[in-house]
PDB file of N, CA and C in Angstrom:
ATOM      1  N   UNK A   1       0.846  -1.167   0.000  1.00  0.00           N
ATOM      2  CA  UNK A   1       0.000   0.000   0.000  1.00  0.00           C
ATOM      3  C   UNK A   1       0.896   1.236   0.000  1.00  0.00           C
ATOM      4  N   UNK A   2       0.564   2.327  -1.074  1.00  0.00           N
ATOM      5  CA  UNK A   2       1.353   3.263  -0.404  1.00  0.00           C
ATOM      6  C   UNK A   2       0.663   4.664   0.656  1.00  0.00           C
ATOM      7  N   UNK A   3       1.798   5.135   0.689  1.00  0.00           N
ATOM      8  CA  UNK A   3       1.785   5.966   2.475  1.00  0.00           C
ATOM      9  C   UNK A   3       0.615   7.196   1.890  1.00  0.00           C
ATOM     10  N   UNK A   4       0.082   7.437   0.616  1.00  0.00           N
ATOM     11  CA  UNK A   4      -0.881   8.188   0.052  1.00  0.00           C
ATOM     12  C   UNK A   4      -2.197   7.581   0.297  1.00  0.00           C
ATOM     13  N   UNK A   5      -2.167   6.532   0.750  1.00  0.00           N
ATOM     14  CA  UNK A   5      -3.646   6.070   0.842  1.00  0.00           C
ATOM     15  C   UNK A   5      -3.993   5.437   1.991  1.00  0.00           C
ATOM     16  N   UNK A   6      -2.882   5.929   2.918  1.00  0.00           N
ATOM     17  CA  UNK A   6      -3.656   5.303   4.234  1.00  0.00           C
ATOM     18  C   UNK A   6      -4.139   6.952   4.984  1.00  0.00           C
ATOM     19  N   UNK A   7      -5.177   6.748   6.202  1.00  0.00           N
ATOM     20  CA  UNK A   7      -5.508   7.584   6.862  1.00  0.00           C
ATOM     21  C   UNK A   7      -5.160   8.076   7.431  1.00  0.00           C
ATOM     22  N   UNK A   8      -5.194   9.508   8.290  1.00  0.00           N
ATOM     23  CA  UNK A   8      -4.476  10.003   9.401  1.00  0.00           C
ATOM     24  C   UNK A   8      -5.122   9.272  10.479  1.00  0.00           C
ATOM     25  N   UNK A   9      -4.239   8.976  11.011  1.00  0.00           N
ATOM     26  CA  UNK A   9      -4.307   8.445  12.614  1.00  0.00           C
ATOM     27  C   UNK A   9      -4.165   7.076  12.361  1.00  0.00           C
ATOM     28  N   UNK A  10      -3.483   6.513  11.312  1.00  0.00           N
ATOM     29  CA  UNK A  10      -3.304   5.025  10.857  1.00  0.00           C
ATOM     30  C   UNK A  10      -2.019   4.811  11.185  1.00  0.00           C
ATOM     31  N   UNK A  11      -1.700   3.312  11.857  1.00  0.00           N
ATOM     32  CA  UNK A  11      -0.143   3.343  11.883  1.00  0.00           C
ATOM     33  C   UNK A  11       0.076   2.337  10.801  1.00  0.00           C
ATOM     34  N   UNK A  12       1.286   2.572  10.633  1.00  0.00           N
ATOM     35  CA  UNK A  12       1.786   1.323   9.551  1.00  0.00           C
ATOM     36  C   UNK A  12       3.280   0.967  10.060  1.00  0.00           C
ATOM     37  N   UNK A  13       3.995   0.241   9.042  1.00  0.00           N
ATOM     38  CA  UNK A  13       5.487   0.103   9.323  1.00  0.00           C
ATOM     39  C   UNK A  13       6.183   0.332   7.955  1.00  0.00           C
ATOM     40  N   UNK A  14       7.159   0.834   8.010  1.00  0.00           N
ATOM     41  CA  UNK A  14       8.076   1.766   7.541  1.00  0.00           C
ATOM     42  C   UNK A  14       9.715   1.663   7.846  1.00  0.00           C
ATOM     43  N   UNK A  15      10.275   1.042   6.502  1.00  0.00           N
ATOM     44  CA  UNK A  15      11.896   0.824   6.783  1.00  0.00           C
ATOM     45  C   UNK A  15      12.043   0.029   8.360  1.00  0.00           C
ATOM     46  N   UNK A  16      11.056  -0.507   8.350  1.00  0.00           N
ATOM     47  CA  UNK A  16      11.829  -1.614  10.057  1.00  0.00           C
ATOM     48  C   UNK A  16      11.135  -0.684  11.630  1.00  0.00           C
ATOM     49  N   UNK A  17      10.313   0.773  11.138  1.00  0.00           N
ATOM     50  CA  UNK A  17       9.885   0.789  12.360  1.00  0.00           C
ATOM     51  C   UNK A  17       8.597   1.330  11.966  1.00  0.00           C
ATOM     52  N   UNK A  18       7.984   1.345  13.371  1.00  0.00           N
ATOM     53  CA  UNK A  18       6.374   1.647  13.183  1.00  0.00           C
ATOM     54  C   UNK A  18       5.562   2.973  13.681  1.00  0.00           C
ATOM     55  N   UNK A  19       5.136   3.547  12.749  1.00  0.00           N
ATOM     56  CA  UNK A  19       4.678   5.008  12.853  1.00  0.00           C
ATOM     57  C   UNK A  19       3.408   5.198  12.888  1.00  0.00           C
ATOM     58  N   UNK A  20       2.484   6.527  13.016  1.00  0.00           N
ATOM     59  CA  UNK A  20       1.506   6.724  13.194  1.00  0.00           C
ATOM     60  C   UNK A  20       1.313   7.876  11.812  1.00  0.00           C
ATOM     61  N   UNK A  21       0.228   7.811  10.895  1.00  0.00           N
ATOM     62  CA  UNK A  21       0.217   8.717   9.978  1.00  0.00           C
ATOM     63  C   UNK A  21      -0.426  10.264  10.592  1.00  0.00           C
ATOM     64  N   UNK A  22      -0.006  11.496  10.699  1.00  0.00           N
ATOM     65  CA  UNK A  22      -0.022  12.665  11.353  1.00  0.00           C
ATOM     66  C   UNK A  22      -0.472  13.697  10.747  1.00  0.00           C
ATOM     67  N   UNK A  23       0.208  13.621   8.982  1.00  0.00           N
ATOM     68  CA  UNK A  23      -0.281  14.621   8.255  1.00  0.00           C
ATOM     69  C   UNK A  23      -0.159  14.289   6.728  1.00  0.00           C
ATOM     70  N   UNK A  24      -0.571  14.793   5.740  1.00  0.00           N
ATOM     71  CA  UNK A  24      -0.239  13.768   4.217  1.00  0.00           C
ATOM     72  C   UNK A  24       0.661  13.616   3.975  1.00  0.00           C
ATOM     73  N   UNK A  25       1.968  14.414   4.408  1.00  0.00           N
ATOM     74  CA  UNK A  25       3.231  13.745   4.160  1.00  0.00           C
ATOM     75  C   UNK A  25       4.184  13.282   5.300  1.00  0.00           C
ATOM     76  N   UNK A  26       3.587  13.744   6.734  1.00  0.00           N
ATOM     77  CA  UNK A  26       4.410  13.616   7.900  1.00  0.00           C
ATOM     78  C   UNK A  26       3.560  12.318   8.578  1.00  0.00           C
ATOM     79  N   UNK A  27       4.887  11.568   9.677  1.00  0.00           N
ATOM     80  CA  UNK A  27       4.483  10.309  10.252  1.00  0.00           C
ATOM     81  C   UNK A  27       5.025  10.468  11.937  1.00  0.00           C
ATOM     82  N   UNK A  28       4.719  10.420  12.754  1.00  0.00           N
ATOM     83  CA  UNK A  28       5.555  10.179  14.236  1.00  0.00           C
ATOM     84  C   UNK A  28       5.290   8.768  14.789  1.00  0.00           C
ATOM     85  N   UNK A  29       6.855   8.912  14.518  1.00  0.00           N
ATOM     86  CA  UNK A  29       7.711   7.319  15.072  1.00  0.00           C
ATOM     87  C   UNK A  29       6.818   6.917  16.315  1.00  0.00           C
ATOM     88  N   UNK A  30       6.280   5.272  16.383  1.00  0.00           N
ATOM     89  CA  UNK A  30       6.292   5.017  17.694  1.00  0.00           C
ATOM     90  C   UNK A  30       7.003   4.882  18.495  1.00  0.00           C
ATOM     91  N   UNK A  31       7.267   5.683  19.992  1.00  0.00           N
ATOM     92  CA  UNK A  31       8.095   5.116  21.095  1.00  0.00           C
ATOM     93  C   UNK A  31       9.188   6.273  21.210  1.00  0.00           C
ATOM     94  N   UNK A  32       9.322   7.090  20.241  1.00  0.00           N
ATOM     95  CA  UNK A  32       9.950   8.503  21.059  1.00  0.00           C
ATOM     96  C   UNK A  32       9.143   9.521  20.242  1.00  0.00           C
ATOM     97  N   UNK A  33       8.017   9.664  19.352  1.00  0.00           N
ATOM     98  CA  UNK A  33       7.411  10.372  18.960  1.00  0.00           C
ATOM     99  C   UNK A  33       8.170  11.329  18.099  1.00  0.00           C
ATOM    100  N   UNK A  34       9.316  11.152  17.249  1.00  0.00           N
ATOM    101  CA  UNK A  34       9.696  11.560  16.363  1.00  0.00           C
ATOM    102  C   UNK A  34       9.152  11.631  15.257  1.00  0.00           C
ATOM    103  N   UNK A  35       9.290  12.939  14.065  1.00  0.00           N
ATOM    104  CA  UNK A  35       8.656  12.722  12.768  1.00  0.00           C
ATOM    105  C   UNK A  35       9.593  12.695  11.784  1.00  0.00           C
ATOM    106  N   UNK A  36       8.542  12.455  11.056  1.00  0.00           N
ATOM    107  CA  UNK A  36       9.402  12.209   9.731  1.00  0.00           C
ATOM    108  C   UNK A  36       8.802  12.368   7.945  1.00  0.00           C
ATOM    109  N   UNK A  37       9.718  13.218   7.083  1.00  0.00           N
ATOM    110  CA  UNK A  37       8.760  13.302   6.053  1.00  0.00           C
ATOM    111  C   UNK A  37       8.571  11.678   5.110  1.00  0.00           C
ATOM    112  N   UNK A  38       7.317  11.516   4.534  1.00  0.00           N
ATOM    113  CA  UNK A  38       7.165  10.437   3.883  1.00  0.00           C
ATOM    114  C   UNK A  38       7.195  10.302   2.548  1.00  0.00           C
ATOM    115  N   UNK A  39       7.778  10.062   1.654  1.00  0.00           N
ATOM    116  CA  UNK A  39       7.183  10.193   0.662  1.00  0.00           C
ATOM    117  C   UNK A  39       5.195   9.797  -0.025  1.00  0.00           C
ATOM    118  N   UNK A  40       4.465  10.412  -0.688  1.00  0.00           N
ATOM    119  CA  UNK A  40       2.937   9.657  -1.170  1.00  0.00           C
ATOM    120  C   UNK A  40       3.281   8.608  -1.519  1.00  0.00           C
ATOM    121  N   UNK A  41       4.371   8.622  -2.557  1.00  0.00           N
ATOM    122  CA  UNK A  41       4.527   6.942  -2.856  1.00  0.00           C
ATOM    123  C   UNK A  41       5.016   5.708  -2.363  1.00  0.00           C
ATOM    124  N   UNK A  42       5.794   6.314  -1.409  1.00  0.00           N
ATOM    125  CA  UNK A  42       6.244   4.887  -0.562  1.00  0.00           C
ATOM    126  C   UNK A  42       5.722   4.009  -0.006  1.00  0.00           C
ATOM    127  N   UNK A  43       5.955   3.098  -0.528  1.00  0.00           N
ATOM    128  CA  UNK A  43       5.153   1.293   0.366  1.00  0.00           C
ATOM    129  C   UNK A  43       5.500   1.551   1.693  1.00  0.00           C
ATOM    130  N   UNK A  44       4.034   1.171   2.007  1.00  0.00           N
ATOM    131  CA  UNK A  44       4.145   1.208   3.607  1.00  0.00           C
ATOM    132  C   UNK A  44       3.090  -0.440   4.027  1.00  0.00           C
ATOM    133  N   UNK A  45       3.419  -0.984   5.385  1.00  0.00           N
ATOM    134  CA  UNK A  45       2.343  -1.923   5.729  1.00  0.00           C
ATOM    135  C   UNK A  45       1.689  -1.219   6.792  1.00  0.00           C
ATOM    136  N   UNK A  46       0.498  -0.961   6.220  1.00  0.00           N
ATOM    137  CA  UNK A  46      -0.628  -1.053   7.323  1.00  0.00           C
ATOM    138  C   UNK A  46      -0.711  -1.858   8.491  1.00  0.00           C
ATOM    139  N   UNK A  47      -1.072  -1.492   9.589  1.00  0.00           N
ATOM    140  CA  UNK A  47      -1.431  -2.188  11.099  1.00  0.00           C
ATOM    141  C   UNK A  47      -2.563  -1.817  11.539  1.00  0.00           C
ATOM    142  N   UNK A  48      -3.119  -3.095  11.250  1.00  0.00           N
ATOM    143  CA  UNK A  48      -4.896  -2.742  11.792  1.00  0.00           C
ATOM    144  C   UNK A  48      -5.189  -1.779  11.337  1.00  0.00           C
ATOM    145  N   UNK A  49      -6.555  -1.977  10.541  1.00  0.00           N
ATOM    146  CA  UNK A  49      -7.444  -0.952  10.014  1.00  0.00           C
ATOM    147  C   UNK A  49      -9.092  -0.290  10.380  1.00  0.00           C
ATOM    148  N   UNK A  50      -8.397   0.432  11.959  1.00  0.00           N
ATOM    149  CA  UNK A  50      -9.800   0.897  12.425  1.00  0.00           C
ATOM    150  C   UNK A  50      -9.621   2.382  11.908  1.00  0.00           C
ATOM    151  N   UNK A  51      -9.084   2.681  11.063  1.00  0.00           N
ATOM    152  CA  UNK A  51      -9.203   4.234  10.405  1.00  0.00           C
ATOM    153  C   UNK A  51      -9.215   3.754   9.028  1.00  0.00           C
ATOM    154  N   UNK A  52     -10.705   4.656   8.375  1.00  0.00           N
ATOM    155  CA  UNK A  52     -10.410   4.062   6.503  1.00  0.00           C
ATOM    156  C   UNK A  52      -9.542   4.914   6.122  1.00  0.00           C
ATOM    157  N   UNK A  53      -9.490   4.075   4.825  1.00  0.00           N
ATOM    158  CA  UNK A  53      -8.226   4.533   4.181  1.00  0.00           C
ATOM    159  C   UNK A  53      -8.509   5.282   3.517  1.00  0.00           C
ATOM    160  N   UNK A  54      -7.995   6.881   2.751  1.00  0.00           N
ATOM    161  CA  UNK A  54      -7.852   7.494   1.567  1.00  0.00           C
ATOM    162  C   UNK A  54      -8.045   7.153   0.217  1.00  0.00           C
ATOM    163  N   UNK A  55      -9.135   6.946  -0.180  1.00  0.00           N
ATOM    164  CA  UNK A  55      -9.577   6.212  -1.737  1.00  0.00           C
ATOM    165  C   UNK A  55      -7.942   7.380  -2.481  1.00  0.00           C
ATOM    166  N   UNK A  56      -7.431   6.606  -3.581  1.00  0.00           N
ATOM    167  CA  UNK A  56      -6.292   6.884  -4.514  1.00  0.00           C
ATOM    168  C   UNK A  56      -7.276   7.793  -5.532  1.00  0.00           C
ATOM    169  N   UNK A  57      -6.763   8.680  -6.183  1.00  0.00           N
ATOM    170  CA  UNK A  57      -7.073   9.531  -7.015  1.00  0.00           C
ATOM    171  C   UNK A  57      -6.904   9.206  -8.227  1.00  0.00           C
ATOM    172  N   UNK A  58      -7.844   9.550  -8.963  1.00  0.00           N
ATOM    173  CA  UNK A  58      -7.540   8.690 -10.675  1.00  0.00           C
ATOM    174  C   UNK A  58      -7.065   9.709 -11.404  1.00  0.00           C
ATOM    175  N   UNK A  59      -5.601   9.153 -12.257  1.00  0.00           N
ATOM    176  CA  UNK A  59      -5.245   9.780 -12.968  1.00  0.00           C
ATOM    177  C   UNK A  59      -5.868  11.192 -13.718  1.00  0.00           C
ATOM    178  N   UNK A  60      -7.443  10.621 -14.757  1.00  0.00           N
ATOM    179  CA  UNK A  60      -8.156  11.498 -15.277  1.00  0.00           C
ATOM    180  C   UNK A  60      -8.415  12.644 -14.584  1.00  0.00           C
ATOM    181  N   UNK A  61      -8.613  12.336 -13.021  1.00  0.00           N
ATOM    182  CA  UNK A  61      -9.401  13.500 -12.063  1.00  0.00           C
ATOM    183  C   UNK A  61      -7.876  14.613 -12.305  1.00  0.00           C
ATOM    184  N   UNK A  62      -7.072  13.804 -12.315  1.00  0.00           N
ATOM    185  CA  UNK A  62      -5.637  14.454 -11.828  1.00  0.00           C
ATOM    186  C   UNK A  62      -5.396  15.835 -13.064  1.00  0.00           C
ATOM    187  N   UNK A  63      -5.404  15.168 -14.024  1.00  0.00           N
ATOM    188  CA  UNK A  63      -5.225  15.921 -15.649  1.00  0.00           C
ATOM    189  C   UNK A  63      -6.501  16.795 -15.562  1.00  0.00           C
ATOM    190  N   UNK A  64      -7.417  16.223 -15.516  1.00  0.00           N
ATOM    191  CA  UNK A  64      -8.410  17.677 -15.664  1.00  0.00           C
ATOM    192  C   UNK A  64      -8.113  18.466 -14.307  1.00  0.00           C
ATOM    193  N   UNK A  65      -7.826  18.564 -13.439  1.00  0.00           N
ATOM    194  CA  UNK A  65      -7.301  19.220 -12.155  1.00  0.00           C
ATOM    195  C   UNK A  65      -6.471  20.512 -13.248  1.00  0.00           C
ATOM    196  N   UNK A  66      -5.021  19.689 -13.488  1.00  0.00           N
ATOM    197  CA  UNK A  66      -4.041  20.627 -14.026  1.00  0.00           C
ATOM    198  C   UNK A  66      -4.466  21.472 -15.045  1.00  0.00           C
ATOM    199  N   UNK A  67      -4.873  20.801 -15.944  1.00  0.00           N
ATOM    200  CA  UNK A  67      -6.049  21.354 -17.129  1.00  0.00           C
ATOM    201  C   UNK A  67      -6.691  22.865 -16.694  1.00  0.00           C
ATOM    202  N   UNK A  68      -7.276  22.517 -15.723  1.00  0.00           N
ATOM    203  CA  UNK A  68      -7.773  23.909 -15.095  1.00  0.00           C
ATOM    204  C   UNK A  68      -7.226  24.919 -14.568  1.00  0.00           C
ATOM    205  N   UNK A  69      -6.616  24.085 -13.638  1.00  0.00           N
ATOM    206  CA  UNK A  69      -5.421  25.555 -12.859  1.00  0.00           C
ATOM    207  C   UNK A  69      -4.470  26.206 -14.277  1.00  0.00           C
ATOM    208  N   UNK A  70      -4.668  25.546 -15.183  1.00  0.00           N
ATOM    209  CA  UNK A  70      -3.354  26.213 -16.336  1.00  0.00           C
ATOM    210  C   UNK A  70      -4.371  26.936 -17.036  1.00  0.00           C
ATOM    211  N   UNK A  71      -5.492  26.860 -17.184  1.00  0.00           N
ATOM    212  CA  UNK A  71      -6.282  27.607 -17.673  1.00  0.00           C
ATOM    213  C   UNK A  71      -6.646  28.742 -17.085  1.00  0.00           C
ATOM    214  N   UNK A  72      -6.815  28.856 -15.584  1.00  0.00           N
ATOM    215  CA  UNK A  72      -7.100  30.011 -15.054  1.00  0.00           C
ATOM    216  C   UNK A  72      -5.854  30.643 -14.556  1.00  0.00           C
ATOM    217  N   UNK A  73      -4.804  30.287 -14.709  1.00  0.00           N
ATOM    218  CA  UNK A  73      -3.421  31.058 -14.037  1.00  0.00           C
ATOM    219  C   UNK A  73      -3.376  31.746 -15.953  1.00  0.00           C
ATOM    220  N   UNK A  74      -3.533  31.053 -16.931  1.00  0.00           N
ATOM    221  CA  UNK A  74      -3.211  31.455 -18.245  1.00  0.00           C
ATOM    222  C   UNK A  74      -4.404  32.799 -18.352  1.00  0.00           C
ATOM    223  N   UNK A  75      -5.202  33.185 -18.298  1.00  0.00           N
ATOM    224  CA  UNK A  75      -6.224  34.131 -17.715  1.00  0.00           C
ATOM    225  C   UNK A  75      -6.277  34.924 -17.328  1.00  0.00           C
ATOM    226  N   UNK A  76      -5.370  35.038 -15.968  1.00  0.00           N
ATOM    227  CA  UNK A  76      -4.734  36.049 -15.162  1.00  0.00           C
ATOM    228  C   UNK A  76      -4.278  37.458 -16.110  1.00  0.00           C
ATOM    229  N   UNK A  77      -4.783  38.248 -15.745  1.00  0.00           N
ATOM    230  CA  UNK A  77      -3.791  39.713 -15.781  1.00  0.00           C
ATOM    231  C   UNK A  77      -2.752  39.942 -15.360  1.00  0.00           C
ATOM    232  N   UNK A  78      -1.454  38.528 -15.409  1.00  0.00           N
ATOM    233  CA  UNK A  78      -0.211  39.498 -14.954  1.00  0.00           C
ATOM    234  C   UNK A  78       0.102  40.281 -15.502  1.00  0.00           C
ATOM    235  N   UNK A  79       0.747  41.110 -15.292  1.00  0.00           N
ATOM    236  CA  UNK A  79       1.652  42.488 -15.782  1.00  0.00           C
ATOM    237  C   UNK A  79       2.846  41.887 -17.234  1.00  0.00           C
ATOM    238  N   UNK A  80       3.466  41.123 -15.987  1.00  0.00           N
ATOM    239  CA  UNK A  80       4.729  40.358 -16.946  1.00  0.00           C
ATOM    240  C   UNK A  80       4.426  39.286 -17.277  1.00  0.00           C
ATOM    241  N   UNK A  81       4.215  38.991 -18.827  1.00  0.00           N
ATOM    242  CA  UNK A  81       3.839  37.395 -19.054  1.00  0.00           C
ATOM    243  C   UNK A  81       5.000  36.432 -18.888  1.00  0.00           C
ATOM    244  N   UNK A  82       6.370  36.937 -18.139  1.00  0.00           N
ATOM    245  CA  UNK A  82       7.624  36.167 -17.933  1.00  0.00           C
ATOM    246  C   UNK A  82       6.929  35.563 -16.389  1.00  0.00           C
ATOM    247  N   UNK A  83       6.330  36.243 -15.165  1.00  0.00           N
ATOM    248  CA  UNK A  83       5.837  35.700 -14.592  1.00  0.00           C
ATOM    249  C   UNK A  83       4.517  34.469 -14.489  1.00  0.00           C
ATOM    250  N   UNK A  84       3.983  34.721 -15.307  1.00  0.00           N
ATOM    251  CA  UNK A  84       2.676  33.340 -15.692  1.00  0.00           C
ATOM    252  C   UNK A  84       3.599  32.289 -16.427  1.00  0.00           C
ATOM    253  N   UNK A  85       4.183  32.611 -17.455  1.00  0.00           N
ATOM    254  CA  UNK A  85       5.293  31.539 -17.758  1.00  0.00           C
ATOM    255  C   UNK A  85       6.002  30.917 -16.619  1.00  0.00           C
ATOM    256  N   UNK A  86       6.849  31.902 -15.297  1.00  0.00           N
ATOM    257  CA  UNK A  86       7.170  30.956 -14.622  1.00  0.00           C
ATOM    258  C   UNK A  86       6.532  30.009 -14.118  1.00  0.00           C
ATOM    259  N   UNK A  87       5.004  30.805 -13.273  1.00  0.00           N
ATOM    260  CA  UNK A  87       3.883  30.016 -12.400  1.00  0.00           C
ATOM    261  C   UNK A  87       3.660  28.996 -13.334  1.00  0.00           C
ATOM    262  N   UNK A  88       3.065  28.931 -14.654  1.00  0.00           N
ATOM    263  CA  UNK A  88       2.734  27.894 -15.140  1.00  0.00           C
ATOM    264  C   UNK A  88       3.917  26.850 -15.194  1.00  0.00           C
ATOM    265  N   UNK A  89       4.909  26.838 -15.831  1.00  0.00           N
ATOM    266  CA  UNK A  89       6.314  25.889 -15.350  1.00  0.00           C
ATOM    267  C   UNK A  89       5.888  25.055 -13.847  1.00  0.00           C
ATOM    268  N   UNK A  90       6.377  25.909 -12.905  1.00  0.00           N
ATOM    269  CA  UNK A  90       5.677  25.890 -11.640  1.00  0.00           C
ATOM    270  C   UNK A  90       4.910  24.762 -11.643  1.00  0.00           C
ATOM    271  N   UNK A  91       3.523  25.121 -12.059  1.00  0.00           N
ATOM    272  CA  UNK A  91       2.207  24.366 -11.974  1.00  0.00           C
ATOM    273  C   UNK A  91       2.315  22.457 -12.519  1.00  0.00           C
ATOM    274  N   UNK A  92       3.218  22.627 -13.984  1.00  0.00           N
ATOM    275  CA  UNK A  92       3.898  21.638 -14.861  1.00  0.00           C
ATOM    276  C   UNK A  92       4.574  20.647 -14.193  1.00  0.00           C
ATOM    277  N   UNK A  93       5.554  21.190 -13.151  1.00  0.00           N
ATOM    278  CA  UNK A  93       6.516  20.084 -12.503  1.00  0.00           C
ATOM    279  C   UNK A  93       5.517  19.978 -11.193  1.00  0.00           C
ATOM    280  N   UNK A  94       4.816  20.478 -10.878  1.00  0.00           N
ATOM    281  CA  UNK A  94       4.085  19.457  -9.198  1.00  0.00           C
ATOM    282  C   UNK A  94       3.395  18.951 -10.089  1.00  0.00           C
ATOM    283  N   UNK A  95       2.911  18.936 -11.062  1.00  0.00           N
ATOM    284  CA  UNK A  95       1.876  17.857 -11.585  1.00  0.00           C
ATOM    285  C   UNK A  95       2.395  16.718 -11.831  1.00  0.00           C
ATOM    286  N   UNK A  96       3.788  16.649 -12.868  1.00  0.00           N
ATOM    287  CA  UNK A  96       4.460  15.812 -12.642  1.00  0.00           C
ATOM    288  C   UNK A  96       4.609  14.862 -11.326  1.00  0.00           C
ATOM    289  N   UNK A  97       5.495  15.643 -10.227  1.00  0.00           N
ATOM    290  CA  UNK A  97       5.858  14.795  -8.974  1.00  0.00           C
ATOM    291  C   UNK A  97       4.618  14.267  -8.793  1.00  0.00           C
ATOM    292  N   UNK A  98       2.817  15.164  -8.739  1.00  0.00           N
ATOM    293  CA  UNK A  98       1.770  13.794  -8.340  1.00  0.00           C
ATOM    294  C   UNK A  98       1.598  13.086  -9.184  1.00  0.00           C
ATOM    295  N   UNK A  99       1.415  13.363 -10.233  1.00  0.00           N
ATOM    296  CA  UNK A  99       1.490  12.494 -11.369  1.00  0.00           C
ATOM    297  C   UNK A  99       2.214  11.069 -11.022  1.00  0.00           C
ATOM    298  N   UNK A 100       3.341  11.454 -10.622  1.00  0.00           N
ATOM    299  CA  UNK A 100       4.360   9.996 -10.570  1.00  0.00           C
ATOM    300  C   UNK A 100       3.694   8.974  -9.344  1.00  0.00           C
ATOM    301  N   UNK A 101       3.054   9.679  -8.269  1.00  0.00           N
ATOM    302  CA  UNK A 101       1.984   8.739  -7.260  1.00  0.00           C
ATOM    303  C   UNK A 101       1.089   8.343  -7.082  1.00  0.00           C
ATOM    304  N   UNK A 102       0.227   9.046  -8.886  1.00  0.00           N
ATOM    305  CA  UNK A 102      -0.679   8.182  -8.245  1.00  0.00           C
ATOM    306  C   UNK A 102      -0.556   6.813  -9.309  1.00  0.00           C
TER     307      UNK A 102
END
């Protein structure tokens, strides 16, 4: 399973120790309450499932997502169209990185 589709307040195990899920990308270690960032995609094992899990996001939802935000940042009245060029860039590579999880 990966660490994107379990719930907050779910523990799982992780590289040999066992954590509690805290925030969508943060986990605190059991037993000294340390955190730690997670990657969405990383395999994780679930432990007991009295918290549901995060249904995974479908690709399609994902693309029409980006689809839009590039449409309404493209829209915008910036001043400098060197700035909407950056934002959109911007917009291009996080789609990518989710792109790659789900």
């Amino acid at each position: 399973m990966k660490f994107l589709q379990l719930g907050l307040g779910e523990r799982f195990e992780y590289e040999g120790a066992v954590y509690t899920k805290s925030s969508p990308m943060l986990a605190t270690r059991d037993g000294d309450g340390g955190s730690r960032a997670i990657a969405r995609s990383a395999d994780v094992l679930p432990l007991g499932r009295d918290v549901p899990t995060t249904p995974a996001r479908s690709g399609s939802d994902l693309q029409r997502f980006h689809a839009q935000v590039r449409d309404l940042v493209a829209a915008l009245p910036f001043v400098d169209p060197a700035v909407r060029d950056q934002v959109l860039t911007q917009i291009d590579r996080l789609y990518r990185e989710i792109a790659d999880d789900v």
